[in-house]
C-alpha atoms as a PDB file:
ATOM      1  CA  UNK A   1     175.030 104.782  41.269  1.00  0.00           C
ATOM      2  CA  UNK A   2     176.835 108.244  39.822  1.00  0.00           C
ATOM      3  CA  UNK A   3     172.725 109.414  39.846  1.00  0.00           C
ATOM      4  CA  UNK A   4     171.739 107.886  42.638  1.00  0.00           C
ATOM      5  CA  UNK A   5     174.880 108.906  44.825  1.00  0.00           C
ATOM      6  CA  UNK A   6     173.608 112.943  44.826  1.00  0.00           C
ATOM      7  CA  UNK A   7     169.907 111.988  45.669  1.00  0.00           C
ATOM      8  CA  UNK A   8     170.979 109.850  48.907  1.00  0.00           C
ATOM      9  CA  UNK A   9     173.109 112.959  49.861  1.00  0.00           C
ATOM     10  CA  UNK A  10     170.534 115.491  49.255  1.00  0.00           C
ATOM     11  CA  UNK A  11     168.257 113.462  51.452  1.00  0.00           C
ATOM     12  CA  UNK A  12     170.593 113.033  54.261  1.00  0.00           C
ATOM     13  CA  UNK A  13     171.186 116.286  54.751  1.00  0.00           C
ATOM     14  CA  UNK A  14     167.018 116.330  56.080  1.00  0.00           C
ATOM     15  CA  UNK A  15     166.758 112.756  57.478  1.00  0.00           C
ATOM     16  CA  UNK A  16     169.513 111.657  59.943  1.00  0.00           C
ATOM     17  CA  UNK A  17     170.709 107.687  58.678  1.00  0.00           C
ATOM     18  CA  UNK A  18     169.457 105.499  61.373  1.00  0.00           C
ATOM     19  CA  UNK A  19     173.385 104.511  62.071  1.00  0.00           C
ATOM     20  CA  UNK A  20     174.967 104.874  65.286  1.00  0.00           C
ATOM     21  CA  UNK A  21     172.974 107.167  67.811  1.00  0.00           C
ATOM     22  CA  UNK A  22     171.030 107.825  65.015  1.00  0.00           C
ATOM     23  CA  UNK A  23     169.716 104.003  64.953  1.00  0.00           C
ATOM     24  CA  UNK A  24     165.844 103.489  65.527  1.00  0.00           C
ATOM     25  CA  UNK A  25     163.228 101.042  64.511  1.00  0.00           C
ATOM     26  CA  UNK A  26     161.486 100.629  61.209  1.00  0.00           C
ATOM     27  CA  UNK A  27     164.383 101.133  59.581  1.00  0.00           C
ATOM     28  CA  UNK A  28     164.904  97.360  58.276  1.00  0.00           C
ATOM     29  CA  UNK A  29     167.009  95.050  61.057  1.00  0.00           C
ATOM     30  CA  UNK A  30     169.517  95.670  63.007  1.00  0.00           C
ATOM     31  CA  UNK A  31     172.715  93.466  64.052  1.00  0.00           C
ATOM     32  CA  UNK A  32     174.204  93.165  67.433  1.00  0.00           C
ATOM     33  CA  UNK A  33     177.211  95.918  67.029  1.00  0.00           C
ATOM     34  CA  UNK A  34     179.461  92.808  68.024  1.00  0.00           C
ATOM     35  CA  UNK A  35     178.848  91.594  64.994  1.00  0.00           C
ATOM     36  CA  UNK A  36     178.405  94.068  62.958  1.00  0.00           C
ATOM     37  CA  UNK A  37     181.962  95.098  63.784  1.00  0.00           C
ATOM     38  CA  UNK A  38     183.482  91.869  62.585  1.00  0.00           C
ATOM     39  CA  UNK A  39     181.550  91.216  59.481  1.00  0.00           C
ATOM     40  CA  UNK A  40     182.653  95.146  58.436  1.00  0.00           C
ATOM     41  CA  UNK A  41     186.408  94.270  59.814  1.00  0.00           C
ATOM     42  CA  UNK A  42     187.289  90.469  59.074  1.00  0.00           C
ATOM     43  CA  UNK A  43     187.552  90.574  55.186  1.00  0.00           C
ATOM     44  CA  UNK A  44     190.086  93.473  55.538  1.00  0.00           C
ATOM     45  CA  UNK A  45     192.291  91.067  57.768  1.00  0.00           C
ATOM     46  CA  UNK A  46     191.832  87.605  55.714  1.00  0.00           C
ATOM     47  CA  UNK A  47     191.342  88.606  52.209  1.00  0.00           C
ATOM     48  CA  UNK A  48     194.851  91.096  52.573  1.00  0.00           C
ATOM     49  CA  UNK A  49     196.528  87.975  53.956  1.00  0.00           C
ATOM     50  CA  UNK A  50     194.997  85.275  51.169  1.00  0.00           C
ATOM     51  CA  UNK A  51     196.060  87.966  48.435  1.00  0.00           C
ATOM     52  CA  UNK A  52     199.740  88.593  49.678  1.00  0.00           C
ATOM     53  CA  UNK A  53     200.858  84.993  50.902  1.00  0.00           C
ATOM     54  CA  UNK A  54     198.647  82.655  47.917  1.00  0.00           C
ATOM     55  CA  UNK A  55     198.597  85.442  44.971  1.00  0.00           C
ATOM     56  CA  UNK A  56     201.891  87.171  44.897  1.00  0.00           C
ATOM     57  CA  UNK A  57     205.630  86.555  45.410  1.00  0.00           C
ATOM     58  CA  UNK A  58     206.462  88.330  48.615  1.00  0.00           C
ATOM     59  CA  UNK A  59     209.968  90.064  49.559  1.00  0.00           C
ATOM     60  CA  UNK A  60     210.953  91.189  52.980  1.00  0.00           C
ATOM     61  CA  UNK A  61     209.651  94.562  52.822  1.00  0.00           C
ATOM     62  CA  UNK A  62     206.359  93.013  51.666  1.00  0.00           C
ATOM     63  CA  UNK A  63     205.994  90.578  54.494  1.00  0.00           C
ATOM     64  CA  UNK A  64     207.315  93.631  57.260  1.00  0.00           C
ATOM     65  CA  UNK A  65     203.912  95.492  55.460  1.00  0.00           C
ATOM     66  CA  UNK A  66     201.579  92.659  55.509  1.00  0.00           C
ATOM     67  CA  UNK A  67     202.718  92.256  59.119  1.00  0.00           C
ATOM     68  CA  UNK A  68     202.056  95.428  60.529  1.00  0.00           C
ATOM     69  CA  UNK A  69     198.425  95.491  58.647  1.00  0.00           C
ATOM     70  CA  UNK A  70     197.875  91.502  60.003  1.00  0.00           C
ATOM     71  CA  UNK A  71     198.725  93.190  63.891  1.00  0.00           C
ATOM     72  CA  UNK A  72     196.647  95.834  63.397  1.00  0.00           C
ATOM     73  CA  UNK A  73     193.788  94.270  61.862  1.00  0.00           C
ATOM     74  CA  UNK A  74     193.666  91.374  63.652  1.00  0.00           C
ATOM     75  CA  UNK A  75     193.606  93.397  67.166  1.00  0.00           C
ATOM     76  CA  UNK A  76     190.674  95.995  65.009  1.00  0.00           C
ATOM     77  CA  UNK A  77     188.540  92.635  63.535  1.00  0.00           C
ATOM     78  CA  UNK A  78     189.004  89.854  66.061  1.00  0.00           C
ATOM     79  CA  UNK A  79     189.724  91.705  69.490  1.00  0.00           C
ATOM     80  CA  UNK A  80     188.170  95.237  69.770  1.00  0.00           C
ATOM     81  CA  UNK A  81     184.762  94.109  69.242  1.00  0.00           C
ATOM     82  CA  UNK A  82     184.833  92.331  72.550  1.00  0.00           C
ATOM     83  CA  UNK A  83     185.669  95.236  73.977  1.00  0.00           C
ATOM     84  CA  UNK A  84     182.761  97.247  72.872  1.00  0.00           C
ATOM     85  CA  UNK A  85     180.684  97.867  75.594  1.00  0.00           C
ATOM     86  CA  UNK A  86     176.927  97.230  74.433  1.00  0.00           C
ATOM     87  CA  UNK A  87     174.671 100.516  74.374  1.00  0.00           C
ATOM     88  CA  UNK A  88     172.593  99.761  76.950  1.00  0.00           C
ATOM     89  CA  UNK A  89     175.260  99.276  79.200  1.00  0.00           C
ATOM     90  CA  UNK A  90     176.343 102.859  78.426  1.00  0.00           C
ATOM     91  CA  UNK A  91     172.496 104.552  79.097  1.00  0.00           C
ATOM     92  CA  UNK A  92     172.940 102.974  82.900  1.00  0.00           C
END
């Protein structure tokens, strides 16, 4: 990875990553950006909550923490991406 990491970004300064507006075909599948937004956001949300309520002894201040992350997170993973409005809807 420590070798590979310079290549990738010696490349990309040439070839624009097919991410975003970037995105075009050939470059291996895509995912619906509904979905793609919750598999990249839901693990932040569940596996902070499994770790602080099953795998450590909380205190107050803990719990105020892991409840401002769980509100913000849960809006950013579970309500935002139905929000999105899809690309094509934008190019109309």
């Amino acid at each position: 990875m420590l070798i590979l990491a310079p290549v990738v970004f010696l490349v990309l300064l040439f070839i624009p990553a097919p991410y975003g507006r970037f995105s075009r075909r050939g470059w291996g599948p895509s995912v619906n950006q509904r979905v793609g937004w919750l598999i990249m956001e839901v693990p932040a949300s569940l596996v902070v909550a499994y770790i602080m309520l099953f795998k450590l002894e909380l205190n107050i201040v803990m719990l105020a923490f892991l409840l401002i992350w769980q509100v913000h997170y849960v809006h950013r993973a579970f309500i935002y991406p139905f929000q999105i409005r899809e690309l094509s809807e934008l190019s109309r």
